[in-house]
Every structure is written in C-alpha cells, then in structure tokens.
Protein backbone atom coordinates (compact mmCIF):
# COMPACT_ATOMS: atom_id res chain seq x y z
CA UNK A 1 -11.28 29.41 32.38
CA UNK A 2 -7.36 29.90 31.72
CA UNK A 3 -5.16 28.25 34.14
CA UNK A 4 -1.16 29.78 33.96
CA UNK A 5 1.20 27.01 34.98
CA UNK A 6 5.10 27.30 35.59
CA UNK A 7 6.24 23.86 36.06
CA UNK A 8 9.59 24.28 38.20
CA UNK A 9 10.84 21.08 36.98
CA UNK A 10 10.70 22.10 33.35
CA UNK A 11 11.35 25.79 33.27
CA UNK A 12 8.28 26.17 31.26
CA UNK A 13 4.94 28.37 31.14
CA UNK A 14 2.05 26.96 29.98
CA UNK A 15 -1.36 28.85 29.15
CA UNK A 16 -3.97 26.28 29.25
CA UNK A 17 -7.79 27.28 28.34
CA UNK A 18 -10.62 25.33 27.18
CA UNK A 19 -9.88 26.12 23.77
CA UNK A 20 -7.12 27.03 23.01
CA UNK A 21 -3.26 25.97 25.25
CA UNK A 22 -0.07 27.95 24.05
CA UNK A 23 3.31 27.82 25.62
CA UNK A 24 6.92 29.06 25.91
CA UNK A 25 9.37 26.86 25.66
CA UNK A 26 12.76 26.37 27.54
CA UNK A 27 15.79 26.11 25.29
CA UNK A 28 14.86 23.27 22.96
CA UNK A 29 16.34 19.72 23.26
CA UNK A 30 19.14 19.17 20.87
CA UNK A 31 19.20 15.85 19.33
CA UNK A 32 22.32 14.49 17.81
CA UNK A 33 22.13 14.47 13.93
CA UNK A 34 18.57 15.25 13.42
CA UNK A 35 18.01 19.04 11.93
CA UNK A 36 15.02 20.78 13.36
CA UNK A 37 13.11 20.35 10.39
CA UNK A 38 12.53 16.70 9.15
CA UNK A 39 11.39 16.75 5.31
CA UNK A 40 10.90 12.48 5.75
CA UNK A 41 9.10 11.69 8.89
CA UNK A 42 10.58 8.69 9.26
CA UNK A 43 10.52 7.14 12.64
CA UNK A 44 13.73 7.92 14.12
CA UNK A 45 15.61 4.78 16.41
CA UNK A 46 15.78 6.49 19.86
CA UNK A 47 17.73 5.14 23.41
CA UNK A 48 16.65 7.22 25.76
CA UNK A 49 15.81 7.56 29.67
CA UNK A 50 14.16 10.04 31.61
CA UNK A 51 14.63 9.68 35.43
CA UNK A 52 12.59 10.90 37.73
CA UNK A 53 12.86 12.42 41.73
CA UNK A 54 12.07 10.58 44.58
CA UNK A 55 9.01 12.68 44.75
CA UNK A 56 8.69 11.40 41.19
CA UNK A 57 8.90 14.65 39.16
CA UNK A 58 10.59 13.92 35.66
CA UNK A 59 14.33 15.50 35.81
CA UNK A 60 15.70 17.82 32.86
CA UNK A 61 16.87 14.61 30.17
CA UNK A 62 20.77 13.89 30.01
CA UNK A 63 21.20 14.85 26.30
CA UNK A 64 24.30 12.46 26.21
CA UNK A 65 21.50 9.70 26.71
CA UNK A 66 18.85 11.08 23.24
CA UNK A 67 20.75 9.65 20.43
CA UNK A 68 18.58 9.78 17.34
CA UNK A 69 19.08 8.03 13.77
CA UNK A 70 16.95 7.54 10.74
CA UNK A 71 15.20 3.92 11.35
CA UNK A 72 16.00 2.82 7.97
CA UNK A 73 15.06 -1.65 8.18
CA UNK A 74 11.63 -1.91 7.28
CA UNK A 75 9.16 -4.21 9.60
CA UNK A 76 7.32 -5.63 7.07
CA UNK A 77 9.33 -7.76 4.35
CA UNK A 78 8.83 -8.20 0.83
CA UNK A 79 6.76 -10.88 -0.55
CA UNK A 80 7.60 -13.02 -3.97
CA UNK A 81 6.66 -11.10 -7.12
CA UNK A 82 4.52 -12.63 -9.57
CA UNK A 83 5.61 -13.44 -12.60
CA UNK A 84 3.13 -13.12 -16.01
CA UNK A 85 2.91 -17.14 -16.24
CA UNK A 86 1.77 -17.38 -12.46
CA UNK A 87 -1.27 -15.50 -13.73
CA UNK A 88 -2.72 -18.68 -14.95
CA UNK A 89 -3.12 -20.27 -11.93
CA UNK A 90 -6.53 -20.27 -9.93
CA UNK A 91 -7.04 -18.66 -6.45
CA UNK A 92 -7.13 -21.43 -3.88
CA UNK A 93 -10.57 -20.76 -1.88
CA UNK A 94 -10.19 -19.92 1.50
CA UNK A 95 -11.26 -23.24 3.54
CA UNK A 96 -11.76 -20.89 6.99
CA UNK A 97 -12.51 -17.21 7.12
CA UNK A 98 -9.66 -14.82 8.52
CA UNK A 99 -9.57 -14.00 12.23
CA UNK A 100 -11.37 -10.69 12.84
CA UNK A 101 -9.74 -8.06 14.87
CA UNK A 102 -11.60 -9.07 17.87
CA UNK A 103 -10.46 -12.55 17.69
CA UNK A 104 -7.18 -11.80 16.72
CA UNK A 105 -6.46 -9.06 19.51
CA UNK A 106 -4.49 -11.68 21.81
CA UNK A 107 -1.52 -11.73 18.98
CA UNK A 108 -1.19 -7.96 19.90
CA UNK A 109 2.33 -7.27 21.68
CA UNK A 110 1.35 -5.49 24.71
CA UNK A 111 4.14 -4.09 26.89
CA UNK A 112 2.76 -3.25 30.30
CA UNK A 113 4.82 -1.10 32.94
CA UNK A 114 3.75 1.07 36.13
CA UNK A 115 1.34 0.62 39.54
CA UNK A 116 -1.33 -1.72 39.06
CA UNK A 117 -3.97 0.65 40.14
CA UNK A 118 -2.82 3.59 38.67
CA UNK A 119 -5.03 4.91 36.32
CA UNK A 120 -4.40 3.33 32.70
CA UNK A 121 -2.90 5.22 29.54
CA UNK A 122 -2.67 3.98 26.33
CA UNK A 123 -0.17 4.70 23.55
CA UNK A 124 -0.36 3.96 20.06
CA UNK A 125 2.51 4.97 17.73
CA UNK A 126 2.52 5.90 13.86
CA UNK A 127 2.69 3.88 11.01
CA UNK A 128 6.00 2.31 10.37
CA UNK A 129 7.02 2.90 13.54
CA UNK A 130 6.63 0.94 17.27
CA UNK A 131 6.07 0.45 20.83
CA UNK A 132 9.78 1.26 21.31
CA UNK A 133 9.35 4.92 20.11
CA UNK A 134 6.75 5.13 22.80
CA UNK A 135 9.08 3.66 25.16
CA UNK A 136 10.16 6.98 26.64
CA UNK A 137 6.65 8.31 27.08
CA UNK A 138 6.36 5.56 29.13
CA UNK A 139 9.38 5.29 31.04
CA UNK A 140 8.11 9.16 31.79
CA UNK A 141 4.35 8.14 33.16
CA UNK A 142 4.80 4.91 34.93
CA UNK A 143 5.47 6.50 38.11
CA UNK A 144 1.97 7.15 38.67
CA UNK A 145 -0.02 5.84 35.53
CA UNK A 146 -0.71 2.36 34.59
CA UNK A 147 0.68 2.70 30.62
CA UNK A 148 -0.08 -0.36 27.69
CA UNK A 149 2.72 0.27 24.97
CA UNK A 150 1.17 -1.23 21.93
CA UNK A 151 2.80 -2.46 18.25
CA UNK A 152 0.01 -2.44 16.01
CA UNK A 153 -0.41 -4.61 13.48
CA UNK A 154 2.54 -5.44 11.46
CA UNK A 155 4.68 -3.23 13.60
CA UNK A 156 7.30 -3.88 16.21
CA UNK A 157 6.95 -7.47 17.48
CA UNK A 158 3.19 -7.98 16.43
CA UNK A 159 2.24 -10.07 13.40
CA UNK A 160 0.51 -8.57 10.02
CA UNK A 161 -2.93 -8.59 9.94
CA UNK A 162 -4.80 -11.47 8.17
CA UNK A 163 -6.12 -9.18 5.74
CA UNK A 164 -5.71 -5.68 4.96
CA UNK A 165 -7.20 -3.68 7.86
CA UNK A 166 -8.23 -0.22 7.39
CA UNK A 167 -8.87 2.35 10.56
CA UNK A 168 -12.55 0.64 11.73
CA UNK A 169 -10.33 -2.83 12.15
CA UNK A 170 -7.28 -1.45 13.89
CA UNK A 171 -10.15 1.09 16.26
CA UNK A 172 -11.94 -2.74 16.77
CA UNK A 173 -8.99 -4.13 17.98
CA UNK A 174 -8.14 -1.04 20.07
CA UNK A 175 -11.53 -1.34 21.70
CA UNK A 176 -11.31 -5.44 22.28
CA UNK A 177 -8.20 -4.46 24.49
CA UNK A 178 -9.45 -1.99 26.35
CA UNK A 179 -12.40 -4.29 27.41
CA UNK A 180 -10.81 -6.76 27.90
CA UNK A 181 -7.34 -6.54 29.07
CA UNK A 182 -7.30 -3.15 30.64
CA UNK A 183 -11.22 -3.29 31.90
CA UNK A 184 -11.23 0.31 32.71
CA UNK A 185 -11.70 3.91 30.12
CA UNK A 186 -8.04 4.90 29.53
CA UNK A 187 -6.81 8.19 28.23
CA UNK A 188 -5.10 7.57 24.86
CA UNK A 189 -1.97 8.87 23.93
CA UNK A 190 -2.00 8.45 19.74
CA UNK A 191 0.99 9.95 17.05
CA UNK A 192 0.39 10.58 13.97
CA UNK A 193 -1.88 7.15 13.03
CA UNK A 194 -1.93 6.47 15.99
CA UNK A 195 -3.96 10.04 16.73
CA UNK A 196 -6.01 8.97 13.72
CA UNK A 197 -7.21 5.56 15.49
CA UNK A 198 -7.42 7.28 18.70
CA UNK A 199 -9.62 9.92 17.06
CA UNK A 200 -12.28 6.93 15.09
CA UNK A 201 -12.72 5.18 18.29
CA UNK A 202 -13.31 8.43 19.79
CA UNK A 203 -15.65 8.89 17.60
CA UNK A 204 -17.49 5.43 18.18
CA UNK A 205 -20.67 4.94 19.86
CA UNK A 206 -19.00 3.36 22.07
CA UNK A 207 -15.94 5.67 22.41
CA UNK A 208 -17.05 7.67 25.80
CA UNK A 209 -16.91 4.39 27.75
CA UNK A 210 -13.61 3.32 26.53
CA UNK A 211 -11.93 6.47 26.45
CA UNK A 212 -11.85 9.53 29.07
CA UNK A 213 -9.51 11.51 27.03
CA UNK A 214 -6.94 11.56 24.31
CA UNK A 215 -3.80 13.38 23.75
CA UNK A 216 -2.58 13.88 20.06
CA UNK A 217 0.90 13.97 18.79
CA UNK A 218 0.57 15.67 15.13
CA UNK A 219 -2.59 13.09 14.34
CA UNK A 220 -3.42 12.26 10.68
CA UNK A 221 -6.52 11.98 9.40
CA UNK A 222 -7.30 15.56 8.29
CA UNK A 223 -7.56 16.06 4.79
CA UNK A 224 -4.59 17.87 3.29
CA UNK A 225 -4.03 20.39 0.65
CA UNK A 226 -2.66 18.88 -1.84
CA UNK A 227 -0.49 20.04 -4.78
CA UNK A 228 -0.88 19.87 -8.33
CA UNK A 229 1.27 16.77 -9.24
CA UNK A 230 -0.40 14.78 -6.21
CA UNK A 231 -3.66 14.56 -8.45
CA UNK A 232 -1.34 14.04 -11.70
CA UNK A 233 0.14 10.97 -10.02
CA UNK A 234 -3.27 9.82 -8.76
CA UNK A 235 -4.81 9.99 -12.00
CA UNK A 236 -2.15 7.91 -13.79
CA UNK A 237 -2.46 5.37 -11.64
CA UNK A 238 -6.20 5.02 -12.02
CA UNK A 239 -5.28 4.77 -15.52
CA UNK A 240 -2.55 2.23 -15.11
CA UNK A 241 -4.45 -0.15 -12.66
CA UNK A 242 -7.97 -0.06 -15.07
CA UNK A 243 -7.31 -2.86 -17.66
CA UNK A 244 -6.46 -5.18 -14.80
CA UNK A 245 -10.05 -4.63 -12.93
CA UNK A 246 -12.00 -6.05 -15.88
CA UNK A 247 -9.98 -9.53 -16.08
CA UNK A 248 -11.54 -12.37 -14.20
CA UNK A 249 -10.99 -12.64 -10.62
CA UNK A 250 -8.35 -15.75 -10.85
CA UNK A 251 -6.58 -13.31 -12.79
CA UNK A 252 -6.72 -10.06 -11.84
CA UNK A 253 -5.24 -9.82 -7.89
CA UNK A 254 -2.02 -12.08 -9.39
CA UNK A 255 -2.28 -9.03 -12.07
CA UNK A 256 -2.48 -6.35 -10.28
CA UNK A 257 0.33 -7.69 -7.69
CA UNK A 258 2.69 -7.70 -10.77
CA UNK A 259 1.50 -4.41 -11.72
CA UNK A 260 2.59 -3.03 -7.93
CA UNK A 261 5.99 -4.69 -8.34
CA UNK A 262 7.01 -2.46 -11.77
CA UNK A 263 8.90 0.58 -11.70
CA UNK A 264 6.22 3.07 -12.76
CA UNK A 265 4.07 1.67 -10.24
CA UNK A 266 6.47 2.21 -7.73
CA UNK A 267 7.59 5.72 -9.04
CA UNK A 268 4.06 7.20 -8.42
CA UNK A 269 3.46 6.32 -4.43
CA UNK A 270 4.71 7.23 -1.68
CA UNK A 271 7.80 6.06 0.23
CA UNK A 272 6.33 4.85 2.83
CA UNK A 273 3.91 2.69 -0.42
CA UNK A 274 7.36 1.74 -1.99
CA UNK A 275 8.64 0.21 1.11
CA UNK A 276 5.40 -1.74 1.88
CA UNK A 277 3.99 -4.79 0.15
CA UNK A 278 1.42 -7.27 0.62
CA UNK A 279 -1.20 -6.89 2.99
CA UNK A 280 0.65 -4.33 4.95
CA UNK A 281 0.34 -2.16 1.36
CA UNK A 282 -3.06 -2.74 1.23
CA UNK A 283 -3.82 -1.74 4.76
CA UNK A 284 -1.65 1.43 4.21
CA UNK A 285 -3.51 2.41 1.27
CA UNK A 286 -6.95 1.83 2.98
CA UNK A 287 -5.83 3.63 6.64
CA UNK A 288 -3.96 6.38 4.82
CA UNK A 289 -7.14 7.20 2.31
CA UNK A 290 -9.36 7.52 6.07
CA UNK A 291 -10.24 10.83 7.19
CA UNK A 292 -12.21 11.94 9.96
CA UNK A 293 -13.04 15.54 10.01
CA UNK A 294 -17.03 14.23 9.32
CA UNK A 295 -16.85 12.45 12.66
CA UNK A 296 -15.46 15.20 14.79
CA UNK A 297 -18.29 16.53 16.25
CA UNK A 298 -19.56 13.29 18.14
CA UNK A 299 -16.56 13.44 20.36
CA UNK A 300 -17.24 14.92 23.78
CA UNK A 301 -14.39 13.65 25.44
CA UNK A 302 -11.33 16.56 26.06
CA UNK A 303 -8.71 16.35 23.50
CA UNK A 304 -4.62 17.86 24.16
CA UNK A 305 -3.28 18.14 20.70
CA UNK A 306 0.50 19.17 20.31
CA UNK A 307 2.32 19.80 17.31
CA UNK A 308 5.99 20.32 15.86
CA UNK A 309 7.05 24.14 13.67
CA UNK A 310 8.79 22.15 11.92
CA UNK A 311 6.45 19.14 11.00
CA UNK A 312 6.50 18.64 6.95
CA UNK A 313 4.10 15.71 7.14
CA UNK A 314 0.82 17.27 9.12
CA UNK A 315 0.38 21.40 8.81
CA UNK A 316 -0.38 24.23 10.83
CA UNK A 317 -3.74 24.48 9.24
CA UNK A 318 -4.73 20.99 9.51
CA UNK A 319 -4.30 21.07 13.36
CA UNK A 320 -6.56 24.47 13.87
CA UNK A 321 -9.12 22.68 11.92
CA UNK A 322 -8.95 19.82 13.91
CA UNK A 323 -9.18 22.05 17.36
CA UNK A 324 -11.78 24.12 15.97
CA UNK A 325 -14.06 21.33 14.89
CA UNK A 326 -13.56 19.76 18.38
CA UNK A 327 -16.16 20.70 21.44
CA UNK A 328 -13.11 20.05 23.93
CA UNK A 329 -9.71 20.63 22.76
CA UNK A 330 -6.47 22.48 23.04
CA UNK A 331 -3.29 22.94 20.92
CA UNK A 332 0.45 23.12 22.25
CA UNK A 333 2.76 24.55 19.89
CA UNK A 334 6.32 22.73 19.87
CA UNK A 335 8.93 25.42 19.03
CA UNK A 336 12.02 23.88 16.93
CA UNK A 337 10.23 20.36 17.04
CA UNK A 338 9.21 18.01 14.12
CA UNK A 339 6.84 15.13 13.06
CA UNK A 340 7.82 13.62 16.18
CA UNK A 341 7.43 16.65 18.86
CA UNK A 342 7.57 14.14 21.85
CA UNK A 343 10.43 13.05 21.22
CA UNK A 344 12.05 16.89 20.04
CA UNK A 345 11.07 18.74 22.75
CA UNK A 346 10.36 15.74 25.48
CA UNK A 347 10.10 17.79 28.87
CA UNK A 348 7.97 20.16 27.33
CA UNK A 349 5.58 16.98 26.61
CA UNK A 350 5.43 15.43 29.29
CA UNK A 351 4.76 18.86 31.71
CA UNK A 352 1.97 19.33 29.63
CA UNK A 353 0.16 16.01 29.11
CA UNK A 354 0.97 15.32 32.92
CA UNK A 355 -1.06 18.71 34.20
CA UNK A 356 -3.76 17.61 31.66
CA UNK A 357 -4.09 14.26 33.24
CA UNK A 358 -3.66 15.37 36.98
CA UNK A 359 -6.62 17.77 35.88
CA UNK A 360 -9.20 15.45 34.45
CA UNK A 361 -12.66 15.22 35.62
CA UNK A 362 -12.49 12.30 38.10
CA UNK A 363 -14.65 9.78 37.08
C-alpha cells in the first residue's frame, strides 16, 4: 500500500509505504549559525515556537524565533579526583542497597502539556541533551496529543542515577512510567539514545503493551563501522586500565578513578567521555557499548524512522539496516538536516510523524 500525501500546510509531498517513506522537501529551514553539516552533534540550545491555526494545523515557523547555539555547560559536574595516597583508604560498605529504577522513577522530571484524553506520546531526548530540546516537538503535538517531556537520568532537571545505569535500567524506568503515570500504550518519540531506549523496550516482552508505536530521530544503537585508529585507541586503553584490575578491591575503583582523571586517559575517549565523570561516565560507557540489531526482529509494533544528509554521528547505512531488519518500518530522508533533523527541518517533522499518528491502527 503507498499512500501520496501533500500536506497544504507544509508545502511538502510525502510517499509513505509499508516499507519504505521518502519525501521532497520544501526549501529547508535556515538556522542561524549552525552549517548544514554538524561534525559534533552536540545538542544545540534552541528558543523556539511553533503556532498553530485555530483549526490547529502547525503554521510555517517564524525563522526570527529558531535561534540555535552550541550547548556548551555540561549537566553533569565533575567529581574530586583521587589522589595516589587516597588509595589507601577502605571502601565504606554500603549500609542500604541503591534505589532501582523502578523505585527511583518518581525523581524523574516529567513535564506534562496537552488534552487530558488525548492520546499519550512520549519523548525521550539524546544523551547530553534534555526535555527542553524536545520542547518544540511538544509545543507542536499538544493540540491534540497528550505529550510526557522526559530528562533522563542525569539530564535536564533530573538527578544522576544511583549507580551507573546501562540501557535495560533507563528501558525499566521508561516502562515504570508508562504504567504507572501515563496508564495507557503511548507512541514514543526517541533521538538518538533516546531511539536506542525506545528501541530495547520495544523490544521487551513486555514492549507491545506499553508501546503502540515509535518514531526515531537518527537512533543509536546500530553497530558502526569503525575506522582503524578507533580499535588502536581501544586497545591502549585495555592495556592502560589492566594492572589496576588485579589490585584488591579497596584499591582498585580509587585506582582506576585516578587513572580516568590523567591526560592519556582522557586523550583516548570520546568528547562526550571527557566531559563526563562519575557515575554519569560509567553509565555512558555501559549505554553507549549497547546495541540492538540482535533484538530487532521481536518488534512488531510500526516504526517512522527519519534521518539528517548531513548527520556525522549515525550513517546512511546504519539506518537501512535498521529499516530492513524491522517487520514494520519506514525511513524519511531529511534533505540539508543534521544529527538533530527535528529540529533542522521542523515542519517537515512534524507533517510526517502527525499523518503517521492520525493513521495508526486504533486500538
């Protein structure tokens, strides 16, 4: 079935199928001091509004209200280093176990906007960034939909996690809200990490009552290519770190934290590892080493993924693989858009995921 849609509102044609959804685009959005292609997909700081009719159709955005800058504070700050004589000391035991994610689900900032009993969406941003990215996504839905704008852990205005959390402990926590704050199946609107939670839950046992659908902002989780000097770093710092795994376990985390905090150390992650530390590191290490291509085939549920020409952080060829290995899915192409494609080429977005959602099997 192919369905050709040209939204009047948006000036744009759409080609939807079953498995595969193209599209050509109006003239791009410009945004203020961003080039088309982002090499660091940093989340940018955005202001922005999108108004609607009184019939509630999204209007064409003012571009004198899209001003977009690199977000360059940090949410997570920097704990004390360690210094070699603090290596002595013991590890105080833990006198009461950590709060798991189900328990600890009610610290999660929530923002909540929209009719009551329209029917919920549920948007989950990428790492390093926040609700307030999502914010215009939002703004855009709530005329009709019921949307929960979430900071995940250590993120925006919600607290670190106890621990380090990888993917099963932030799709827990996803699935403790949806039972019990939203009470209904949602349709999940994920970028980047968030797209890679949206996708484990998906994935879940549990996922088809939770979830009716998901739409995908260039989602992670697909195993790159990667090039030569990736493994050359990776292998040095398997090096590095093995002397401090055979100490003694007083010893060996106040090691190993010292060990993060040198220069090499530093020099061989990633920025977004360089920028982290403490238990926000270690959750970035364990959610960004989670893939999910082996799970892809238990979801059932129809998938919208979209994705940026210009994205430098998730490829071409990791999004056809993604599609491909999906039962139910479709890909928009965002001409002249980045890492963050929703918020590059917004009206094209929004047309899109709202003819997906109007077209949903009722439940």
């Amino acid at each position: 079935m192919r369905v050709n849609l040209l939204h009047p509102a948006y000036k744009v044609k759409i080609c939807i199928s079953a498995r595969n959804m193209k599209h050509t685009p109006a003239t791009p959005l410009s945004l203020p001091g961003v080039p088309p292609e982002i090499s660091d997909p940093s989340p940018p700081t955005v202001e922005a509004r999108w108004p609607t009719d009184r019939e509630g159709n999204l209007n064409q955005p003012n571009r004198s209200l899209l001003s977009v800058e690199r977000q360059l504070d940090r949410l997570v700050s920097r704990t004390p280093s360690t210094d070699l004589a603090s290596m002595q000391a013991t590890e105080a035991p833990h006198t009461t176990p950590p709060p798991s994610p189900v328990a600890w689900q009610e610290r999660l900032h929530v923002a909540v906007r929209g009719p009551e009993d329209g029917p919920p969406v549920l948007l989950l941003h990428g790492w390093g960034s926040s609700a307030r990215l999502m914010e215009p996504v939002a703004e855009a839905l709530a005329d009709r939909y019921r949307v929960f704008n979430v900071d995940l852990p250590g993120h925006g205005y919600s607290p670190p996690p106890p621990v380090p959390w990888g993917v099963s402990e932030h799709a827990a926590l996803v699935a403790q809200l949806i039972r019990t704050r939203i009470g209904r199946p949602v349709v999940l609107i994920g970028h980047s990490n968030g797209g890679r939670i949206g996708l484990y839950l998906a994935a879940e046992p549990e996922g088809r009552d939770l979830l009716r659908a998901l739409v995908l902002i260039s989602p992670s989780g697909m195993r790159p290519h990667r090039p030569w000097h990736y493994y050359v770093r990776a292998t040095l710092a398997r090096l590095l770190k093995a002397p401090f795994q055979v100490l003694p376990q007083p010893l060996r985390e106040p090691a190993l934290d010292w060990l993060r905090h040198t220069i090499v150390w530093k020099a061989l992650g990633s920025s977004d590892y360089r920028r982290l530390d403490g238990v926000m590191r270690e959750t970035f290490v364990r959610i960004v080493n989670t893939y999910v291509e082996d799970r892809l085939e238990r979801i059932t549920i129809p998938v919208l993924v979209f994705w940026g020409e210009g994205d430098r952080a998730v490829s071409r060829e990791q999004m056809d693989r993604l599609v491909r290995a999906l039962p139910d899915a479709g890909l928009v192409v965002l001409k002249q858009a980045g890492h963050y494609g929703y918020l590059d080429d917004p009206d094209t977005f929004i047309a899109a995921t709202r003819y997906f959602l109007e077209h949903l099997p009722k439940d």
